[in-house]
Structure formats: structure tokens, C-alpha cells
Protein backbone atom coordinates (compact mmCIF):
# COMPACT_ATOMS: atom_id res chain seq x y z
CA UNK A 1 -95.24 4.21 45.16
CA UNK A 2 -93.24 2.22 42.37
CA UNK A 3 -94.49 5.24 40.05
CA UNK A 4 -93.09 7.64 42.51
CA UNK A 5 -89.88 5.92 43.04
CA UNK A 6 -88.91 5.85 39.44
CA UNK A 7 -89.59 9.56 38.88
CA UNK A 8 -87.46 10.30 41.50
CA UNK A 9 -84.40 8.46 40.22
CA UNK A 10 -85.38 9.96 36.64
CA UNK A 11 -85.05 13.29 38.09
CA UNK A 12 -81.43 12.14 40.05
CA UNK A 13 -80.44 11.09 36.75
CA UNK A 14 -81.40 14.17 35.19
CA UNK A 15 -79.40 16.04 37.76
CA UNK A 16 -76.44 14.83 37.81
CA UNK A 17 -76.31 14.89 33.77
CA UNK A 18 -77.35 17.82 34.10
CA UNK A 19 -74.27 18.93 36.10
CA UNK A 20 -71.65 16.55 34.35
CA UNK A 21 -72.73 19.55 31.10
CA UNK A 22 -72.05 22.29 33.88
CA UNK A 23 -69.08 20.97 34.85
CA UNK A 24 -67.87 20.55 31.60
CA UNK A 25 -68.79 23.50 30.49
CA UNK A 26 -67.33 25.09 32.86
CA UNK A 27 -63.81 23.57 31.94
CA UNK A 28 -64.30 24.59 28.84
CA UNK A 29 -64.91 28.67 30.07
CA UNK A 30 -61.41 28.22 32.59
CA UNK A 31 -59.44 26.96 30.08
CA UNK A 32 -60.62 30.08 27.35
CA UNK A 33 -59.73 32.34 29.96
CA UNK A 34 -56.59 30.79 31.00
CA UNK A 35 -55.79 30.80 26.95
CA UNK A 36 -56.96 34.44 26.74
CA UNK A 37 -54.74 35.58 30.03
CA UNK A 38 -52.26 33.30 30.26
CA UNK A 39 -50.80 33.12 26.48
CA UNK A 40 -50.20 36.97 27.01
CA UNK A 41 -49.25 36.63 30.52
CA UNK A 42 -46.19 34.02 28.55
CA UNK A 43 -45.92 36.23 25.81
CA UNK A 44 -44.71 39.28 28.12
CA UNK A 45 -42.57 37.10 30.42
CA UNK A 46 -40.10 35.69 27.51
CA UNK A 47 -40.13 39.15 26.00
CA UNK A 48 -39.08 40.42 29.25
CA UNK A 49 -35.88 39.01 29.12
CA UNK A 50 -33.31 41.30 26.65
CA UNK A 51 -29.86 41.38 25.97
CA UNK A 52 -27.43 43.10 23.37
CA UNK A 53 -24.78 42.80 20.64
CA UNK A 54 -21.31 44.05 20.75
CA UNK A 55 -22.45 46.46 18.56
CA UNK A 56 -25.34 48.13 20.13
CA UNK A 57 -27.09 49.49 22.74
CA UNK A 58 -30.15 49.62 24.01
CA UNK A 59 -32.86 51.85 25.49
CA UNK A 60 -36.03 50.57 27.11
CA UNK A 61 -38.69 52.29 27.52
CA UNK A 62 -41.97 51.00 30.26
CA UNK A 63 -44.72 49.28 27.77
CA UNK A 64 -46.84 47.35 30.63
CA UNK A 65 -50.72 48.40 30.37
CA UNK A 66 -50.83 50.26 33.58
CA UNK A 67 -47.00 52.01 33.01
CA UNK A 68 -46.30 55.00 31.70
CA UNK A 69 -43.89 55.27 28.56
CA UNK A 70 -40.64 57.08 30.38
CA UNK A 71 -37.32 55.25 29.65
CA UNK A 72 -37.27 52.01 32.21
CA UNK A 73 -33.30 51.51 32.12
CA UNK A 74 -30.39 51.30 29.64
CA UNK A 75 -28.93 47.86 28.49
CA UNK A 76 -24.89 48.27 27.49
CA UNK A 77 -23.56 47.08 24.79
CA UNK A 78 -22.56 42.77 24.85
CA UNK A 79 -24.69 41.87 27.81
CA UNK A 80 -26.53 39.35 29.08
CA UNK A 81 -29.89 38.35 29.89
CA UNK A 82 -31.38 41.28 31.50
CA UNK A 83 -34.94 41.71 33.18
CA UNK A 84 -36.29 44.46 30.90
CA UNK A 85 -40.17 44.78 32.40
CA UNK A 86 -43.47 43.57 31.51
CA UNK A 87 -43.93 44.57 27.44
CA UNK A 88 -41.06 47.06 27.24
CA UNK A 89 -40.41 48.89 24.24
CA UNK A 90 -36.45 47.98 22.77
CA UNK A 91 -34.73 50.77 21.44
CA UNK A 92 -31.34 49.59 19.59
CA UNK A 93 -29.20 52.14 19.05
CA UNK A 94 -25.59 51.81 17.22
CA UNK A 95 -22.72 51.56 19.77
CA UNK A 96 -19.53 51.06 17.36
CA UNK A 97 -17.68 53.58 15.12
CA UNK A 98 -20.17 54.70 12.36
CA UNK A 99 -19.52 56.72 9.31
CA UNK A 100 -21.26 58.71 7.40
CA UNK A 101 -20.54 59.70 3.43
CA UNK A 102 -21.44 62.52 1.22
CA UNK A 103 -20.10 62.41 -2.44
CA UNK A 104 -20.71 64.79 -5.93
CA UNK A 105 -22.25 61.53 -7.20
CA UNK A 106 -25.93 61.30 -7.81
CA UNK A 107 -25.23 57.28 -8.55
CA UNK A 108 -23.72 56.35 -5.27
CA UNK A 109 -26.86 58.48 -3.34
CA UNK A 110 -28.81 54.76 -3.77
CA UNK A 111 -26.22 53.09 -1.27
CA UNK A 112 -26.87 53.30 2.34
CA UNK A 113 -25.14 56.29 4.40
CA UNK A 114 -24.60 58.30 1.12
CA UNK A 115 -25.64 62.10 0.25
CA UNK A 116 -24.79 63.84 -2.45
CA UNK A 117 -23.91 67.52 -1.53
CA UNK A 118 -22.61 69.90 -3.66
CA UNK A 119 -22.07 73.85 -2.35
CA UNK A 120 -20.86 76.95 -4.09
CA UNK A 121 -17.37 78.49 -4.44
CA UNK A 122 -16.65 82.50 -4.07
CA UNK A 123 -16.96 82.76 -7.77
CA UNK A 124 -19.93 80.92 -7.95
CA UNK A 125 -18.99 77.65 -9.28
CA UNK A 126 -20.67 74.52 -7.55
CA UNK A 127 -18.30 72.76 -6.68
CA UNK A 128 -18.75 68.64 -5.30
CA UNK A 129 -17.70 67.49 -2.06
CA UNK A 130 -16.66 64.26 -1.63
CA UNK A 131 -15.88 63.09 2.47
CA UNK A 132 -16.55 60.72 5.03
CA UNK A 133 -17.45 61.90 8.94
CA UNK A 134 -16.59 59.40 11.56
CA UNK A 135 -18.19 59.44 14.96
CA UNK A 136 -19.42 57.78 17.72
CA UNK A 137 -22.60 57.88 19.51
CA UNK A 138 -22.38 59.06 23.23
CA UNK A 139 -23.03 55.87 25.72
CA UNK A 140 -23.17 58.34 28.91
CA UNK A 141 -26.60 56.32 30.49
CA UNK A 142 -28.03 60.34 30.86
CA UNK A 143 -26.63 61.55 27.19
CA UNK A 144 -28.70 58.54 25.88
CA UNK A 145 -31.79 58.93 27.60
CA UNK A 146 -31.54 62.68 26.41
CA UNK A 147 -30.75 61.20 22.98
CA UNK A 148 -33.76 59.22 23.03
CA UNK A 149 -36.57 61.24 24.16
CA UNK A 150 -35.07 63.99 21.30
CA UNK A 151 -34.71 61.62 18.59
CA UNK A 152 -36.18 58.44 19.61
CA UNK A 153 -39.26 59.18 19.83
CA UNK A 154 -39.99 61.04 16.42
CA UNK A 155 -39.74 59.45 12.44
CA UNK A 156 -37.18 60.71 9.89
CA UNK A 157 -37.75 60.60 6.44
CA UNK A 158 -34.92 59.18 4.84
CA UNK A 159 -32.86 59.72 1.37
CA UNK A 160 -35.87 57.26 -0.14
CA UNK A 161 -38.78 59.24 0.88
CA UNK A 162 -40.11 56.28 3.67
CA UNK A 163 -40.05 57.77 7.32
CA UNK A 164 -38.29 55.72 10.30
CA UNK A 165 -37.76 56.27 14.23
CA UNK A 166 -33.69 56.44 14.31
CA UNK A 167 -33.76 53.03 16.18
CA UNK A 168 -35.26 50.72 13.26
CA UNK A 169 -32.16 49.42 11.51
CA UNK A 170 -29.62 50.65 9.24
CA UNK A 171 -32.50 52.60 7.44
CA UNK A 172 -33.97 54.34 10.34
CA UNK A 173 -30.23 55.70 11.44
CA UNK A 174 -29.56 56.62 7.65
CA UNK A 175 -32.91 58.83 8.00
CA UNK A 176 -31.32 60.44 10.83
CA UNK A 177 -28.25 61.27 9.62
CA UNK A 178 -29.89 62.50 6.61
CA UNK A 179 -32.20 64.75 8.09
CA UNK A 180 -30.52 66.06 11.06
CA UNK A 181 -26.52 65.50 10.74
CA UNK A 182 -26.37 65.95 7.10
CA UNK A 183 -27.52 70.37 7.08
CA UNK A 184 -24.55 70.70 9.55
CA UNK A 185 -22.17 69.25 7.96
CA UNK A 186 -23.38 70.99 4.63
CA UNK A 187 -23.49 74.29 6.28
CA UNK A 188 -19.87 74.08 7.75
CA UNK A 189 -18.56 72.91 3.88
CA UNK A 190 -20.45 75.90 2.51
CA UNK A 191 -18.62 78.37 4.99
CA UNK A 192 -15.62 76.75 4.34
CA UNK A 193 -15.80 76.74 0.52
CA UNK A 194 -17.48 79.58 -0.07
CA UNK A 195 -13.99 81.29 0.83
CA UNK A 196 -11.93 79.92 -1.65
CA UNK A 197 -12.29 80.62 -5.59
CA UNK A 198 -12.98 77.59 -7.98
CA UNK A 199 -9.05 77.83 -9.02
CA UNK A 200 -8.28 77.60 -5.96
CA UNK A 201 -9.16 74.14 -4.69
CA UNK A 202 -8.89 72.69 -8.15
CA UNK A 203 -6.18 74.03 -10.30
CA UNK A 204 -8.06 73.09 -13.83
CA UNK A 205 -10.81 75.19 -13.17
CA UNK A 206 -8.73 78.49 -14.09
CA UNK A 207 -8.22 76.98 -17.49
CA UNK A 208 -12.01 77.17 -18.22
CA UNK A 209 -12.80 80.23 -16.31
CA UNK A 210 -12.92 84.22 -18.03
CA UNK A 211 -10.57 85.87 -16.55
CA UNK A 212 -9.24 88.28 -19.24
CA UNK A 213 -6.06 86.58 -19.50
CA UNK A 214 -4.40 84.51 -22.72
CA UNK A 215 -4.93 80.80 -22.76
CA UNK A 216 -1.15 80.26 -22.20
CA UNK A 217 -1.24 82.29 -19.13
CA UNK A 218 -4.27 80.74 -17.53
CA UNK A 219 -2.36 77.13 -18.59
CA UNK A 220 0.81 78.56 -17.05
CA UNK A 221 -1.43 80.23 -14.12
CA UNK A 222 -3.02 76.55 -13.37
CA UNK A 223 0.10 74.58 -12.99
CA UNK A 224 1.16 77.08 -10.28
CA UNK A 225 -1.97 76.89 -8.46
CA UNK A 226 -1.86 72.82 -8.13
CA UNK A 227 0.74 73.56 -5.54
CA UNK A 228 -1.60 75.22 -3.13
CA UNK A 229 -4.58 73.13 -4.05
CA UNK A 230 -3.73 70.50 -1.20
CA UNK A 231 -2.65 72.71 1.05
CA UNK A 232 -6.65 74.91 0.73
CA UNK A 233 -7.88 71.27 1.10
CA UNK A 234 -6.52 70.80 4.34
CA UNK A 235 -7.25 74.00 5.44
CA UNK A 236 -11.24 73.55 4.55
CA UNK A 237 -10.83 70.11 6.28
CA UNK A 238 -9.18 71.12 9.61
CA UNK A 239 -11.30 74.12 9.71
CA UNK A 240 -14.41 71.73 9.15
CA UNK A 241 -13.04 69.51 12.15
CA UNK A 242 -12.86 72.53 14.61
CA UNK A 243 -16.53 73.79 14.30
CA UNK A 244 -18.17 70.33 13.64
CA UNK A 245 -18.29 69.10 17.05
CA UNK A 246 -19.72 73.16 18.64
CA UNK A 247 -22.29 72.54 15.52
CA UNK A 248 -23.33 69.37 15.72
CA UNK A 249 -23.89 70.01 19.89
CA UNK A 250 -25.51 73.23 19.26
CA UNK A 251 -28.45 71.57 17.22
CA UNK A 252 -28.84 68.29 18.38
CA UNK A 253 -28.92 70.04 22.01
CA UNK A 254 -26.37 67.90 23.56
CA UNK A 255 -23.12 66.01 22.96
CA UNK A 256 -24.66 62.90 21.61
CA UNK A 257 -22.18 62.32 19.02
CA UNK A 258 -18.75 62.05 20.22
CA UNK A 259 -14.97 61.23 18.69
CA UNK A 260 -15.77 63.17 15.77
CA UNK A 261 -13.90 63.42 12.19
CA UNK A 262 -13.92 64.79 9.04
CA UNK A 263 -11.74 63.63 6.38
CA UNK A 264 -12.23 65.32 3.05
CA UNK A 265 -11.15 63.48 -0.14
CA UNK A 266 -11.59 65.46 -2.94
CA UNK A 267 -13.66 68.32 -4.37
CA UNK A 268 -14.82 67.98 -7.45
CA UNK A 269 -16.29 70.19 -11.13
CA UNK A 270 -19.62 69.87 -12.31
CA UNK A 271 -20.10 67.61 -15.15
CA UNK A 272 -20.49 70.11 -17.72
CA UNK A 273 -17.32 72.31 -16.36
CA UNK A 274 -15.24 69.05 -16.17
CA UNK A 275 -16.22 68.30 -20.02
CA UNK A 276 -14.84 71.58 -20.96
CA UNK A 277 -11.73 71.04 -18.78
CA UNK A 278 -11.15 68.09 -20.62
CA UNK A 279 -11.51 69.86 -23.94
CA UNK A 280 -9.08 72.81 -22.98
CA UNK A 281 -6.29 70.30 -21.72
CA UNK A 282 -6.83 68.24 -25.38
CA UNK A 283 -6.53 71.28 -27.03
CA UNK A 284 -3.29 72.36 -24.95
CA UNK A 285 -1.90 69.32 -25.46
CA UNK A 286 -2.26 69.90 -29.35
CA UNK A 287 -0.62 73.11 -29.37
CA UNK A 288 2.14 71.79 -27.48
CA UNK A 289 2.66 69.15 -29.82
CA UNK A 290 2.62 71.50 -32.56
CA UNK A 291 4.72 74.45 -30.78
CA UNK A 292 7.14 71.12 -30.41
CA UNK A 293 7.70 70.51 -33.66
CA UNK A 294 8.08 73.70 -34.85
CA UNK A 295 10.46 73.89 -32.05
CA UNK A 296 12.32 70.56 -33.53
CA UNK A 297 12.08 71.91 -37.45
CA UNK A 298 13.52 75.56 -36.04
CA UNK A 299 16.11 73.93 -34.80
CA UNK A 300 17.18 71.72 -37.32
CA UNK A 301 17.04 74.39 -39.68
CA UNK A 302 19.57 76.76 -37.47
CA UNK A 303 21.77 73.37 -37.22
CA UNK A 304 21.39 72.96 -41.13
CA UNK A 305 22.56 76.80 -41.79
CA UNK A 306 25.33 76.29 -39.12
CA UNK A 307 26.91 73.61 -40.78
CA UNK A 308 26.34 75.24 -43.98
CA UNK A 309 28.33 78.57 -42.69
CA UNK A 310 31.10 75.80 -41.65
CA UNK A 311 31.74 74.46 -45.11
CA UNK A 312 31.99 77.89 -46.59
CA UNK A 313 34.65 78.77 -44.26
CA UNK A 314 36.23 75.30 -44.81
CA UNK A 315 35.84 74.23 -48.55
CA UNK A 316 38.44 71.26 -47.39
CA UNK A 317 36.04 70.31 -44.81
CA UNK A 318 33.20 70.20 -47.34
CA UNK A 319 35.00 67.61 -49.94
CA UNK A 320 36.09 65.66 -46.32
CA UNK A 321 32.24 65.10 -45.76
CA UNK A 322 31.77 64.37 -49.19
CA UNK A 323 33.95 61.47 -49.16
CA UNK A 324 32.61 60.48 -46.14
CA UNK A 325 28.79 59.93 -47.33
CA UNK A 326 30.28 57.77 -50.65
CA UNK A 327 28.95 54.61 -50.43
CA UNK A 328 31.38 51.48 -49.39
CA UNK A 329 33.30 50.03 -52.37
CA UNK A 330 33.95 53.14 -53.93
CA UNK A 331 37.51 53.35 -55.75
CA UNK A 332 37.45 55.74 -58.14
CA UNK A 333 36.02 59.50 -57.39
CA UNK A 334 35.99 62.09 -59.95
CA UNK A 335 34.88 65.83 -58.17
CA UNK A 336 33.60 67.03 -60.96
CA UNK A 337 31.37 64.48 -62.47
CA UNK A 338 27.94 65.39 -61.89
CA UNK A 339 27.11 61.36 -61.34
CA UNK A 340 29.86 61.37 -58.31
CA UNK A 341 31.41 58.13 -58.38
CA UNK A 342 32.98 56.15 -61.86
CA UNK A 343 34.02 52.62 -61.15
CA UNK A 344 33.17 50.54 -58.40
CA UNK A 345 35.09 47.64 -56.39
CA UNK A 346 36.10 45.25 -58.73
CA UNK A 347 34.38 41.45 -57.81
């Protein structure tokens, strides 16, 4: 009975160790699946919760695990704390004035926003083109989410060969602009230039170029043609601004950018024409300097001859200038000694 006794409380013993392990075992399986659950279940909540800069705006697109991936809402720019959804997707978007350069200048290409783009004049000289576009982008809530799914959605390969969606940064808007703003606006300058001769929209040009005519002339024929250079400027420039905005709407397939401008600075010669620009203007400026002072000795001699033609009218005149070049101190003066003057000033 004893013997019986003491197995059983063995075996109680046994049990309830047994479950203590169970127990904690168990705690040990809740709290890995509370970890596993709940640290994403935290995760998504404080990521749910977005809000923007003055300077941007945002589109947010559904990103929970049983949502599709259609835009969710738009965020405007400055705003608060705003319930974005379970693991949304953030798409910043620029919502200032932005700017966008191109320049004849393979150096400044390595800055941000910067293409070089050089296109072709009537004659067939390349010609740089140096400018800056200013724009917008469209904040319309339905121009955006049109903006998005076309563009946002997709990876540009920017001016240093890496690919970006249009919404990552400075770089990824950079790739956009250079892939799909920068052909228009290179396709409106080449329509535009491509009417004017080299001459035309810079004067040195006709100094360099063959065009049967005498150095002089093409010198003379340049300094005329500065005068209009400005004014074919402004006429590529406001021509530029009236198609930009039909172009730019036309392929992007909506008005997404908006408050558009183009204000060109300058067009520039290639290196090698500019080199030989330089040389013809040195070499101008030499034969100007020379056709000066043959200009100066030409008329010194005629001024020489004149006066000469004066004293042999006026013999009088000639002793009067005579006695006007002795040196001071002079008392005695004999006309016909060869040595001029015979006695000084006495001391």
C-alpha cells in the first residue's frame, strides 16, 4: 500500500513537471508568433502614417498583402499626418518651380539637370545651345494620378547610365527629364535653328565661312549682322515658347507640366570654328593696325609736302620758322653759315 502510495505521488509529480515544460513551452511558441505577427503588424501601422514637405507631393499607391497596387489617394504638398493604408507605396513627386538646363558644354553635363545639346544650322554648322526651361508639375489630383501610372511606374535611365523610377530623388527626376523632356525640347531648337544660317545667330561665324567674298567684306558683312543677331535670338526663343507647351502635351499624353518657359541665353560655335574665329579677328586686328599706320605716315607725309608748298610760296615765312626752332640764348644768327648760329648768350 505504502509502495503504491508513493508511485502515485511520483507519477503527480511527474505530471505536473511535466506540464510546468508545456506550459512553458508554450509561452515560448505565443510569444514567437506574437514577434513574427506583431513586429510587422507595428511596422505597417507607423509607416501608415505620411505627411509632406513644402516642396513635394505625394502619390500613394495600395501595398497591403491582400490590395491591389492602384493609386490609394494623393497627399498635397505641406501636410500633416495623414492615414496612408496598411504598407503603401510613397511616391514623392516635385511640387515647386523646377528647371531644367541644356548647355554646348560637355563639362557642365556631370552636374545635375544638365544636357548638352547641340543641333545644326541651315548651312550646316552645329551650332550649341545654351538655355534653361522652367516649369511646373501639374498638382490637378487626376493630372497626377495620370502622371503616375505613365511615368511612375516605369525606370529612366539617366545622363549616368543608372536607371530610376521618376520619384527616387533628384536623380530619378533628372532621368526623366533626360529621357522624355529633353527630345522635345531638342526637336523644337532644331526646327527653330535649322532656319537661320550660322551668320545669322552669331555674327563671327561669316568671318570664317566661304562665301566667295574678300575678307574685308565678310569683316564689314559681320559687324552688320550683330545687329540682327539678338533680334533671330528672340525670335528662336519666342517661337520655342509657343510650340513647347502643344509638344510637351502631345508626348507625355497630358498636361502634366504646366507654367512653362524657355529662356535662351546664347548659341554658341564649335570649338574648332571658334579657334578659327579667334584667329581671323587677330589677324583683322593686325591689318588694322597696319592699314593705321600707313594711314598716320600718309598723312604726315601730305602734311609734310603741304607745309613744304607753303614755304615756297612764302620764302619770308620759311626764315620766320627758322628763327623760331633756334635754340634759347641765341644772339647772333648768320643765314648763310652752314653751322646756323655764331655766338651764344654771353654768361
Amino acid at each position: 500500500m505504502e509502495t503504491f502510495m508513493a508511485g502515485s505521488k511520483s507519477s503527480a509529480k511527474t505530471q505536473e513537471q511535466g506540464g510546468r515544460r508545456l506550459s512553458r513551452g508554450g509561452a515560448i511558441a505565443l510569444a514567437v508568433v506574437l514577434a513574427v505577427v506583431g513586429l510587422p503588424l507595428v511596422k505597417g501601422l507607423l509607416g501608415s502614417f505620411e505627411r509632406t514637405g513644402g516642396g513635394e507631393v505625394a502619390v500613394v499607391r495600395n501595398g497591403g498583402f491582400f490590395d491591389d497596387n492602384k493609386i490609394r489617394q494623393v497627399v498635397d504638398p505641406a501636410s500633416s499626418r495623414t492615414w496612408t493604408g496598411w504598407w503603401s507605396k510613397i511616391h514623392r513627386y516635385p511640387a515647386q518651380q523646377r528647371f531644367y538646363t541644356i548647355t554646348s558644354k560637355a563639362s557642365d553635363a556631370e552636374r545635375g539637370n544638365v544636357d548638352v545639346v547641340t543641333v545644326p544650322s541651315s548651312d550646316g554648322v552645329n551650332m550649341g545651345i545654351e538655355g534653361v526651361l522652367y516649369f511646373t508639375l501639374n498638382l490637378d489630383h487626376d493630372a497626377l494620378r495620370k502622371f503616375d501610372d505613365k511615368f511612375g511606374t516605369r525606370k529612366f535611365r539617366g545622363p549616368d547610365g543608372k536607371s530610376y523610377f521618376a520619384w527616387e530623388g533628384d536623380e530619378g527626376w533628372s532621368a526623366f527629364l533626360h529621357q522624355i523632356v529633353r527630345p522635345v525640347i531638342e526637336n523644337d531648337l532644331r526646327t527653330q535653328i535649322n532656319s537661320f544660317r550660322c551668320a545669322e545667330l552669331v555674327s563671327s561665324c561669316a568671318l570664317v565661312q566661304n562665301t566667295g567674298t574678300t575678307a574685308g567684306t565678310r569683316q564689314k558683312t559681320g559687324v552688320l549682322q550683330a545687329q540682327s543677331n539678338n533680334a533671330n535670338i528672340a525670335k528662336v526663343q519666342n517661337a520655342i515658347n509657343t510650340s513647347l507647351a502643344t509638344d510637351l502635351e502631345n508626348t507625355l499624353g497630358g498636361k502634366f507640366l504646366t507654367n512653362l518657359h524657355f529662356n535662351l541665353v546664347r548659341v554658341t560655335l564649335p570649338a574648332r570654328v571658334q579657334d578659327a574665329v579667334d584667329r581671323a579677328q587677330a589677324a583683322f586686328a593686325q591689318v588694322s593696325e597696319a592699314q593705321a599706320k600707313v594711314a598716320s605716315a600718309r598723312a604726315e607725309a601730305q602734311a609734310n609736302k603741304a607745309r613744304q608748298d607753303g614755304y615756297n610760296k612764302c620764302p619770308t615765312c620759311a626764315r620766320i620758322e627758322e628763327l623760331k626752332a633756334l635754340p634759347q640764348g641765341i644772339t647772333v644768327y648768320a643765314p648763310g653759315n652752314p653751322n646756323g648760329a655764331l655766338f651764344g648768350s654771353r654768361r
